[in-house]
N, C-alpha and C. Protein backbone atom coordinates (compact mmCIF):
# COMPACT_ATOMS: atom_id res chain seq x y z
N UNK A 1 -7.55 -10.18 8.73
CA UNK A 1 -8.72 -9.34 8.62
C UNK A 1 -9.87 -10.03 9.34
N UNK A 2 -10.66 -9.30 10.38
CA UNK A 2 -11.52 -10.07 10.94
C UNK A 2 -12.71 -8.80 10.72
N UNK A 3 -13.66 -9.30 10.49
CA UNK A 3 -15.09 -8.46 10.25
C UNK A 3 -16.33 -9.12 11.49
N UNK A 4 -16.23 -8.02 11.89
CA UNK A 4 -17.03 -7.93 13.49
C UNK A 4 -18.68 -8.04 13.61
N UNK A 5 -19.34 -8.80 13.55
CA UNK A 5 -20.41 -9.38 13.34
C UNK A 5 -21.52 -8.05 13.88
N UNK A 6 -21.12 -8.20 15.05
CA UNK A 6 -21.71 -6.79 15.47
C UNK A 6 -21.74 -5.54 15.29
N UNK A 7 -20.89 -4.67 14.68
CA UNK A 7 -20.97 -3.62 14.70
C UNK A 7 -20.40 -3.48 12.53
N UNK A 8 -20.31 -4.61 11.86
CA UNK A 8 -20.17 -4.07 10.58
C UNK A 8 -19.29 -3.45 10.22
N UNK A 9 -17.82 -3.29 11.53
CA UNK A 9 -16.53 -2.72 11.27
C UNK A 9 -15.60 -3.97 10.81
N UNK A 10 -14.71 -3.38 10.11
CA UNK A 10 -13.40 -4.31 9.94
C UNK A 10 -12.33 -3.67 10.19
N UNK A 11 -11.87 -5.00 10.99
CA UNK A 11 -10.46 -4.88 12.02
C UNK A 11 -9.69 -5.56 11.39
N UNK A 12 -8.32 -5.41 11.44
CA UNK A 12 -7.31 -6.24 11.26
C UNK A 12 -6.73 -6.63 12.66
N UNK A 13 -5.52 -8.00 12.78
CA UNK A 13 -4.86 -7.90 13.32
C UNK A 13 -3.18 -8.00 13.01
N UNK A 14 -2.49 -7.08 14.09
CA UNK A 14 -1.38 -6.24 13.50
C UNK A 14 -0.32 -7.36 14.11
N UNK A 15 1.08 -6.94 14.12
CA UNK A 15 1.82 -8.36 14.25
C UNK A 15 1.85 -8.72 15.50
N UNK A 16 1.56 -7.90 16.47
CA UNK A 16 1.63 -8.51 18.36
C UNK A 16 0.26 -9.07 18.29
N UNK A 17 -0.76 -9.29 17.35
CA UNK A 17 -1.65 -9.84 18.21
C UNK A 17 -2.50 -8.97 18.03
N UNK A 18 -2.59 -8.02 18.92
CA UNK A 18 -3.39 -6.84 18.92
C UNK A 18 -4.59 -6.96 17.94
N UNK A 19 -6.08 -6.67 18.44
CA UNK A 19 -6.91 -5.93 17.06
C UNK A 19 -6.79 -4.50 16.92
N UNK A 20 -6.59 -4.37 15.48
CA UNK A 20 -6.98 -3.12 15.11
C UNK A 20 -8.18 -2.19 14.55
N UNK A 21 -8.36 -1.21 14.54
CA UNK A 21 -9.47 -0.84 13.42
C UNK A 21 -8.62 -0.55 12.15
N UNK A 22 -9.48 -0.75 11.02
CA UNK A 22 -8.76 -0.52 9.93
C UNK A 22 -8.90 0.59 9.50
N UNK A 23 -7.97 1.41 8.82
CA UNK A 23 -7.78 2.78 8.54
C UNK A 23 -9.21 3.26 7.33
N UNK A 24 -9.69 4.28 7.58
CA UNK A 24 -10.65 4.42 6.71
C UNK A 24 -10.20 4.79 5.39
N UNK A 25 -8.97 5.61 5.47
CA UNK A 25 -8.66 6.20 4.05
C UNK A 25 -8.09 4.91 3.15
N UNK A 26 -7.22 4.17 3.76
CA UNK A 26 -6.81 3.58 2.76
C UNK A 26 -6.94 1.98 3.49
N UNK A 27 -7.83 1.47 3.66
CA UNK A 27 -7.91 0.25 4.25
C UNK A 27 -7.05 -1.19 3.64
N UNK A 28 -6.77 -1.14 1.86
CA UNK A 28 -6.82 -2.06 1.06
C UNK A 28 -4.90 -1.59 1.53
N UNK A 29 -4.24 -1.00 2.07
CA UNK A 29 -2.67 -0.83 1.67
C UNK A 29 -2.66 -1.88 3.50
N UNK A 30 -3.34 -1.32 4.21
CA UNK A 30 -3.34 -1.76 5.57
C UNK A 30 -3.31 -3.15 5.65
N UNK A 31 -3.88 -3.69 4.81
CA UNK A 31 -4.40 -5.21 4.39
C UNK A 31 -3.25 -6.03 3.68
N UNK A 32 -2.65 -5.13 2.80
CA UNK A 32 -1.78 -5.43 2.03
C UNK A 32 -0.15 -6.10 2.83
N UNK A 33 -0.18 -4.99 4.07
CA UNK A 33 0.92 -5.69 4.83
C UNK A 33 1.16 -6.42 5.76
N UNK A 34 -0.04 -7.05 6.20
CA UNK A 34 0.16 -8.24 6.85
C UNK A 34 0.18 -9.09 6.91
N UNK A 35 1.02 -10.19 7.11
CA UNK A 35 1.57 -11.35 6.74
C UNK A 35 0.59 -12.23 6.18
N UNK A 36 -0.21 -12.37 6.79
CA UNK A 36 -1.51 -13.42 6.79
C UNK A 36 -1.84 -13.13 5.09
N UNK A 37 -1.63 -11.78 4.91
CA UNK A 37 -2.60 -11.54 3.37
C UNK A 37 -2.67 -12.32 2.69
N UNK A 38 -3.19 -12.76 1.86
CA UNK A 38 -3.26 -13.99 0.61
C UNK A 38 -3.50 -13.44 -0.96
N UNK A 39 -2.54 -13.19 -1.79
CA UNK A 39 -3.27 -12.84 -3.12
C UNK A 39 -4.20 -14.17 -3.58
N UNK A 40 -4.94 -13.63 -5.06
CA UNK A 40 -5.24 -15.21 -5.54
C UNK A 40 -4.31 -15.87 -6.34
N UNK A 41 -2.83 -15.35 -6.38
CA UNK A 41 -1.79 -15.99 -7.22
C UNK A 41 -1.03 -16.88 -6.13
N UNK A 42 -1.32 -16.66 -4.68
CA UNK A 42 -0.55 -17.24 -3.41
C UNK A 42 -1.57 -18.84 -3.56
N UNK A 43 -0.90 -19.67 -3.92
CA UNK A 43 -1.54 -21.19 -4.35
C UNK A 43 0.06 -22.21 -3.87
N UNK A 44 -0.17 -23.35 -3.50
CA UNK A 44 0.67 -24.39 -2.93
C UNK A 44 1.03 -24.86 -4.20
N UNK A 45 2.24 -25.20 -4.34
CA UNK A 45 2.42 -25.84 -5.06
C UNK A 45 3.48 -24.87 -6.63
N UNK A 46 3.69 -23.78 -6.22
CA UNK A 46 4.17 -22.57 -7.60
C UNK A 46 5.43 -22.66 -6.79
N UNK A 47 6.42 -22.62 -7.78
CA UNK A 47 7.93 -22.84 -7.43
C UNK A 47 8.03 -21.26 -7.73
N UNK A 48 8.35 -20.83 -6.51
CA UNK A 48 8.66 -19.16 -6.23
C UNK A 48 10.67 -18.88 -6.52
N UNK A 49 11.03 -19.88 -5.96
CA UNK A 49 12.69 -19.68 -6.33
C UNK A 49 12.68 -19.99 -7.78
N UNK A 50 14.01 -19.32 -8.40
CA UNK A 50 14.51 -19.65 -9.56
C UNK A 50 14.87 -20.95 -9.61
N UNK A 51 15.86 -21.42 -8.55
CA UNK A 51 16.43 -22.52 -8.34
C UNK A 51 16.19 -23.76 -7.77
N UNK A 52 16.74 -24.81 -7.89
CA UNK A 52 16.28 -25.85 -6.92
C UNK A 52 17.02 -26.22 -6.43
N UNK A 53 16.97 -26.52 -5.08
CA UNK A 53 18.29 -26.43 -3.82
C UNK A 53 18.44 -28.49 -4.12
N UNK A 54 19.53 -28.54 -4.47
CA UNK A 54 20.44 -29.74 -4.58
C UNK A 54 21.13 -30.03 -3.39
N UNK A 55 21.46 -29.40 -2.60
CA UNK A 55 22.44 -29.39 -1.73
C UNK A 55 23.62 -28.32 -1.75
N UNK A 56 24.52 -28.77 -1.12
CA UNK A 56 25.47 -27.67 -0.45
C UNK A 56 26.01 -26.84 -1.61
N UNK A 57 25.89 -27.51 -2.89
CA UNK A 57 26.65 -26.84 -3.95
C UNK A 57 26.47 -25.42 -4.30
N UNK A 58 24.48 -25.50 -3.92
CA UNK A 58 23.75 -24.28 -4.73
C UNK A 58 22.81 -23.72 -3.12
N UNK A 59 23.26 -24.11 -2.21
CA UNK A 59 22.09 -23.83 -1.07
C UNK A 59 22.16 -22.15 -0.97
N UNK A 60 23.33 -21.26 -0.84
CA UNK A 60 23.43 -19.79 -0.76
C UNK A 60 22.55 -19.26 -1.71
N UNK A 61 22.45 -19.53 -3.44
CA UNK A 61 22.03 -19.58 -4.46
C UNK A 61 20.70 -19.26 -4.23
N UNK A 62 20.09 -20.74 -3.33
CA UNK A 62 18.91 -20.88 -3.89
C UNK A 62 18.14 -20.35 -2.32
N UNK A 63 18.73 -19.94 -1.47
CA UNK A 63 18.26 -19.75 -0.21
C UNK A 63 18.05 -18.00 -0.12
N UNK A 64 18.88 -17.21 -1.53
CA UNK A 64 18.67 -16.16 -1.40
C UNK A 64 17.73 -15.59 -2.02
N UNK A 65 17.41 -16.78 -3.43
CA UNK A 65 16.26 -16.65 -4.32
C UNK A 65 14.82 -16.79 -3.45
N UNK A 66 14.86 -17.63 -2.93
CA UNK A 66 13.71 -18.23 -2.13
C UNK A 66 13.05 -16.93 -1.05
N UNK A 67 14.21 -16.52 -0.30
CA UNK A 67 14.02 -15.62 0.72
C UNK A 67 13.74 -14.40 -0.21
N UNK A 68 13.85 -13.64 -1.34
CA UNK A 68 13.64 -13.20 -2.26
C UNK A 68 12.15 -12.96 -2.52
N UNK A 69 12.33 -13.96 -2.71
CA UNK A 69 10.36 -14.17 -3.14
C UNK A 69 9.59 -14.25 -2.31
N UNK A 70 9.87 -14.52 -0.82
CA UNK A 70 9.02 -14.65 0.04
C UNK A 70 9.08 -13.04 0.44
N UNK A 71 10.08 -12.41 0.24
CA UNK A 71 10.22 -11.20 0.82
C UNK A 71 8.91 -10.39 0.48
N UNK A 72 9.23 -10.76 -0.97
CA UNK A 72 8.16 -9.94 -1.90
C UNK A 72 6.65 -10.10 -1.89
N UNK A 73 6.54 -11.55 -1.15
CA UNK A 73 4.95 -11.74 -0.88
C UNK A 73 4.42 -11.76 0.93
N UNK A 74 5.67 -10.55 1.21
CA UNK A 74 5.62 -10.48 2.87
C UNK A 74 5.29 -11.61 3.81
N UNK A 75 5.78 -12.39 3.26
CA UNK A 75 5.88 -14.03 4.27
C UNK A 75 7.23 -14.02 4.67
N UNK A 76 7.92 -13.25 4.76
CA UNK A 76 9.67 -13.59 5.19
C UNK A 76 9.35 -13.83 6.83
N UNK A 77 8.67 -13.52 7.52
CA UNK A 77 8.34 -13.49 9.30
C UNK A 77 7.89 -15.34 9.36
N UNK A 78 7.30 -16.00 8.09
CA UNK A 78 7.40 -17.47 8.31
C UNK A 78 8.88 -17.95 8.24
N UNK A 79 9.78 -17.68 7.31
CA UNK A 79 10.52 -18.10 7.60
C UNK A 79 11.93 -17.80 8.66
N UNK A 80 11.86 -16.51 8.97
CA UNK A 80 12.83 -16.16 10.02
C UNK A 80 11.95 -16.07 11.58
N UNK A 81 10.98 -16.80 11.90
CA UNK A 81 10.50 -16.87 12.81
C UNK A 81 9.43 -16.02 13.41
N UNK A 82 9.94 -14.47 13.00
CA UNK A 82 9.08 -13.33 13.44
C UNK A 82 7.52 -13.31 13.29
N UNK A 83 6.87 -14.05 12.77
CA UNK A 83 5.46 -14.40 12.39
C UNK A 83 5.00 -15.81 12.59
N UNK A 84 4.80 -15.82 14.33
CA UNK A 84 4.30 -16.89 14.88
C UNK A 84 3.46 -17.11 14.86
N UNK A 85 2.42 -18.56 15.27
CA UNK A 85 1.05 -18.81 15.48
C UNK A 85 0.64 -18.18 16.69
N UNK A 86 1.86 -17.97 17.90
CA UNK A 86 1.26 -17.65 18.92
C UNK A 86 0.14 -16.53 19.51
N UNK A 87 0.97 -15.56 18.39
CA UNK A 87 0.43 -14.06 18.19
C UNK A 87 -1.42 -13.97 17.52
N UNK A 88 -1.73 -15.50 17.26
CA UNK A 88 -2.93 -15.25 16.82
C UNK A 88 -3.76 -15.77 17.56
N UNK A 89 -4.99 -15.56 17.65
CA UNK A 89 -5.86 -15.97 18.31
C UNK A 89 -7.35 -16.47 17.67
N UNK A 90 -7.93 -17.19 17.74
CA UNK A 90 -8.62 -18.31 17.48
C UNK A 90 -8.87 -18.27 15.92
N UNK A 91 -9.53 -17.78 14.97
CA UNK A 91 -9.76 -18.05 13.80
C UNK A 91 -8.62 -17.33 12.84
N UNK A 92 -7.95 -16.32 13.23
CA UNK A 92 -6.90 -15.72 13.03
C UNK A 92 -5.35 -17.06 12.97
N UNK A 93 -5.56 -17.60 13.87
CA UNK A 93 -4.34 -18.65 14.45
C UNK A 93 -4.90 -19.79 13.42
N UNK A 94 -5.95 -20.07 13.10
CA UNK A 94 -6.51 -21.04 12.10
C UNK A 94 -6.01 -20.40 10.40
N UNK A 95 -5.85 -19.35 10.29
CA UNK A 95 -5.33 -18.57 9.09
C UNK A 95 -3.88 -18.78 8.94
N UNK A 96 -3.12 -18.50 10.18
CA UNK A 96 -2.43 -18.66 10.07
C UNK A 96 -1.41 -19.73 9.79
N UNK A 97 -2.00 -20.85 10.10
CA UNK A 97 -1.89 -22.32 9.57
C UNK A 97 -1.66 -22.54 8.77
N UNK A 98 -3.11 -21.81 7.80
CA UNK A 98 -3.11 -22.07 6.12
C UNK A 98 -1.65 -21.36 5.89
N UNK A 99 -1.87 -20.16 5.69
CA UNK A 99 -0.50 -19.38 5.61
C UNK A 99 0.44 -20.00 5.44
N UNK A 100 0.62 -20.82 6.93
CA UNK A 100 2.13 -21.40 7.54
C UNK A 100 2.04 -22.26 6.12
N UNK A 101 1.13 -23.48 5.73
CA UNK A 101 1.22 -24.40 4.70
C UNK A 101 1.70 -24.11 3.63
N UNK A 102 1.61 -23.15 2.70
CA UNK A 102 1.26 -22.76 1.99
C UNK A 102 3.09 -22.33 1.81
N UNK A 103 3.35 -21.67 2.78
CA UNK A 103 4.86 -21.47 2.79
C UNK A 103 5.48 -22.36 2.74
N UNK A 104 5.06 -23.80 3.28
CA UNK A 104 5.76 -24.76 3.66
C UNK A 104 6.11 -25.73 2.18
N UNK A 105 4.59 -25.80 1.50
CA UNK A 105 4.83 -26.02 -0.33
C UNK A 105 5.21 -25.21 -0.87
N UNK A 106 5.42 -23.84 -0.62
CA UNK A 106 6.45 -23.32 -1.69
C UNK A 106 7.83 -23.75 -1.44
N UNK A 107 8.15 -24.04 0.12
CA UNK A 107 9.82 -24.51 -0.05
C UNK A 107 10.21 -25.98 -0.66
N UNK A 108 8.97 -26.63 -0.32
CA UNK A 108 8.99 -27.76 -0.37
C UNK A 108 9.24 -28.07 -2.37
N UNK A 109 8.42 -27.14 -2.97
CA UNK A 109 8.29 -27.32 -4.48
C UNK A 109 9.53 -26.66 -5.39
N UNK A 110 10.26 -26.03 -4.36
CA UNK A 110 11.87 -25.79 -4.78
C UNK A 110 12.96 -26.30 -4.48
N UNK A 111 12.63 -27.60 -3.85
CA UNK A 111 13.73 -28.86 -3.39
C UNK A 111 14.01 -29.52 -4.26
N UNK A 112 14.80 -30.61 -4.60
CA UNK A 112 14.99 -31.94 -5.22
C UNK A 112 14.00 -32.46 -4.67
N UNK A 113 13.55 -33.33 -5.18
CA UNK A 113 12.05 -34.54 -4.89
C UNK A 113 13.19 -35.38 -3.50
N UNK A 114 14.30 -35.63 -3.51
CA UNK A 114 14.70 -36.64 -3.12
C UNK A 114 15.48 -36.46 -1.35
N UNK A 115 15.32 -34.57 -1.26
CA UNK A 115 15.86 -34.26 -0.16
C UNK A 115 14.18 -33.61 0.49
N UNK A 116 13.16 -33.48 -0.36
CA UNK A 116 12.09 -33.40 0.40
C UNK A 116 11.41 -34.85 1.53
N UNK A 117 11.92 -35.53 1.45
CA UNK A 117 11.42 -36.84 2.18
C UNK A 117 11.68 -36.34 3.48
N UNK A 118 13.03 -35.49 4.11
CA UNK A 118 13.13 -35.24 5.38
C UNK A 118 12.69 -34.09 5.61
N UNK A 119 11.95 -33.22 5.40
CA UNK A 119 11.51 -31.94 5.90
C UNK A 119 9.84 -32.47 5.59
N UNK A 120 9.68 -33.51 5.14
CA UNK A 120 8.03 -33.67 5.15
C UNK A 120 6.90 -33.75 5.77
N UNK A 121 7.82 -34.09 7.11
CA UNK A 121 6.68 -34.28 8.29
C UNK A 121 7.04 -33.10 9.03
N UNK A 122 7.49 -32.06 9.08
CA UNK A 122 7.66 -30.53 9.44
C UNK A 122 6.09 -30.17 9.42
N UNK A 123 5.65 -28.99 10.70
CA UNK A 123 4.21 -28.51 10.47
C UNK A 123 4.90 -27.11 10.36
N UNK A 124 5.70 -27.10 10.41
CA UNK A 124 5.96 -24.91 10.98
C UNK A 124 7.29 -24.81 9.86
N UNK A 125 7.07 -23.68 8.75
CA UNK A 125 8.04 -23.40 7.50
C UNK A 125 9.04 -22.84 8.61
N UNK A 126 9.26 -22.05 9.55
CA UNK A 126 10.54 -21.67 10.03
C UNK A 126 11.48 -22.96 10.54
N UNK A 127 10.91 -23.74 11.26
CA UNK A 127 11.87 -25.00 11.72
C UNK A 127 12.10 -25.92 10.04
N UNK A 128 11.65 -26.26 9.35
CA UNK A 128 11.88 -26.73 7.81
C UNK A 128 13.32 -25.58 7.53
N UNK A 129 12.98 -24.17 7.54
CA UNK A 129 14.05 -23.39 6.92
C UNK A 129 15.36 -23.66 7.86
N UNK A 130 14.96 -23.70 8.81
CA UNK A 130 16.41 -23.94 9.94
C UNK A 130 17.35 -25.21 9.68
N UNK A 131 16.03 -26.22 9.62
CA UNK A 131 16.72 -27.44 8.94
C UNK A 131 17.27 -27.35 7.97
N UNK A 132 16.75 -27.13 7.17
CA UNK A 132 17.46 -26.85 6.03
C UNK A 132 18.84 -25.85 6.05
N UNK A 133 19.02 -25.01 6.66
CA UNK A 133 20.00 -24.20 6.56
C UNK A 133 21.21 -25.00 7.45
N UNK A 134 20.78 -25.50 8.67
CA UNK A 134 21.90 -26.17 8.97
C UNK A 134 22.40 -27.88 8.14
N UNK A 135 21.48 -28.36 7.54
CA UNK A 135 22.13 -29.37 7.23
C UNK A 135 23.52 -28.70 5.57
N UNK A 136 22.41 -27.52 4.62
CA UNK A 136 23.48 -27.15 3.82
C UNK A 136 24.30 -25.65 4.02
N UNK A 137 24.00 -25.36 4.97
CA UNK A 137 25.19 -24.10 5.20
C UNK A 137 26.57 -23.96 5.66
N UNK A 138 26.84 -25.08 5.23
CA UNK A 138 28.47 -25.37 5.48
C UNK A 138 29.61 -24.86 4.78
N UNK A 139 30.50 -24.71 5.43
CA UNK A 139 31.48 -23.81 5.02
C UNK A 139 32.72 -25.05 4.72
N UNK A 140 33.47 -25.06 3.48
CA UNK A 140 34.29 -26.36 3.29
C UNK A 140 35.59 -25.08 3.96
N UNK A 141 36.25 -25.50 4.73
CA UNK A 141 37.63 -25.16 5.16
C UNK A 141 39.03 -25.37 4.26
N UNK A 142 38.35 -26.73 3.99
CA UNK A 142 39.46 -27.11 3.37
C UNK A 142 39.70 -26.74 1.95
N UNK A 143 38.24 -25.72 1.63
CA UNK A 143 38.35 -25.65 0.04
C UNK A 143 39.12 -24.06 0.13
N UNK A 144 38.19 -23.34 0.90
CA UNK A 144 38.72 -22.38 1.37
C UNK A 144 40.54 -22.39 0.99
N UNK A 145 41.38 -22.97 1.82
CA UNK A 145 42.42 -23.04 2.38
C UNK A 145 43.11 -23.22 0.81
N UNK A 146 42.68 -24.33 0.34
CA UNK A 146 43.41 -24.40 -1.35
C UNK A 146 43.10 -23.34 -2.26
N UNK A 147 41.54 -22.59 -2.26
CA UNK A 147 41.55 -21.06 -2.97
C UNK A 147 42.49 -20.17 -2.24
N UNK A 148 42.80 -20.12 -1.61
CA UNK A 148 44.22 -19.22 -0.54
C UNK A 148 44.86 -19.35 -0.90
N UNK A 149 45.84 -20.64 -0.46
CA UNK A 149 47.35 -20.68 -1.26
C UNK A 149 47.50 -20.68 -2.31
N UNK A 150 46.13 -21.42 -3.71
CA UNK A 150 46.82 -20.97 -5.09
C UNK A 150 47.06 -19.29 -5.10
N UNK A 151 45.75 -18.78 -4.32
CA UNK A 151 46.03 -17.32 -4.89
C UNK A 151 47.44 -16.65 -4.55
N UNK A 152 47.94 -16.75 -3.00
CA UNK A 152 49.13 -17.00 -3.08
C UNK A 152 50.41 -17.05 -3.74
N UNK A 153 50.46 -17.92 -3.97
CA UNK A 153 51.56 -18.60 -4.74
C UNK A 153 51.24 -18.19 -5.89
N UNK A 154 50.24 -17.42 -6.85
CA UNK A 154 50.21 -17.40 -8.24
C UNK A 154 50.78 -16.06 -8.09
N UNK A 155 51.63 -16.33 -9.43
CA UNK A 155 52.67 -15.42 -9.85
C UNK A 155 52.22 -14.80 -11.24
């Protein structure tokens, strides 16, 4: 939301970048969907997943909870990439920062204390989520292969 010094209108900007004018009838729904929005319940530090990602055991678990909740507070574009800094421009791109942070302690406050040490020096929640997904999104083959043949073989 940017409010135009000059003329006493308020604009938003929409996800390319672009300014907009904001809709007269319903300005507060317009506001409502863009990423940047901030409730006053959006605070660093509130564990938004149910779960806390341990590792490979619970990462599907807790990666669907997480994405879940971000869905719901329209930040999912931080973590699947679609809601870049690039798209903003000067005090807007400074918002978006906060934003980015803000996402970055909520993932951070649904980790183990002990696997947050390597995603700490991360500035951008989408490369943190990537990391994260490739170090626990592994597929055991070999576990696979033994749920197979018992099923198999059970008589």
């Amino acid at each position: 939301m940017v409010i135009d010094s000059n003329s006493s209108s308020i604009d938003s900007v929409d996800a390319s970048g672009s300014r907009q004018a904001a809709n007269s009838q319903s300005p507060t729904f317009f506001y409502l969907l863009d990423p940047l929005f901030l409730q006053s319940s959006d605070v660093s530090g509130v564990n938004l997943a149910h779960y806390v990602l341990t590792g490979m055991e619970n990462y599907i678990l807790w990666s669907k909870s997480m994405r879940a909740a971000l869905l719901g507070k329209n930040k999912i574009g931080f973590l699947d990439g679609t809601c870049k800094n690039e798209m903003y421009e000067g005090q807007m791109a400074c918002w978006w920062e906060l934003v980015n942070v803000i996402v970055l302690f909520w993932i951070m406050s649904s980790i183990l204390k002990d696997l947050v040490n390597g995603i700490v020096y991360y500035s951008n929640a989408h490369k943190v989520w990537m990391d994260i997904k490739e170090c626990f999104d592994k597929v055991n083959a070999t576990k696979i292969y033994h749920v197979h043949r018992g099923i198999a073989t059970l008589v």
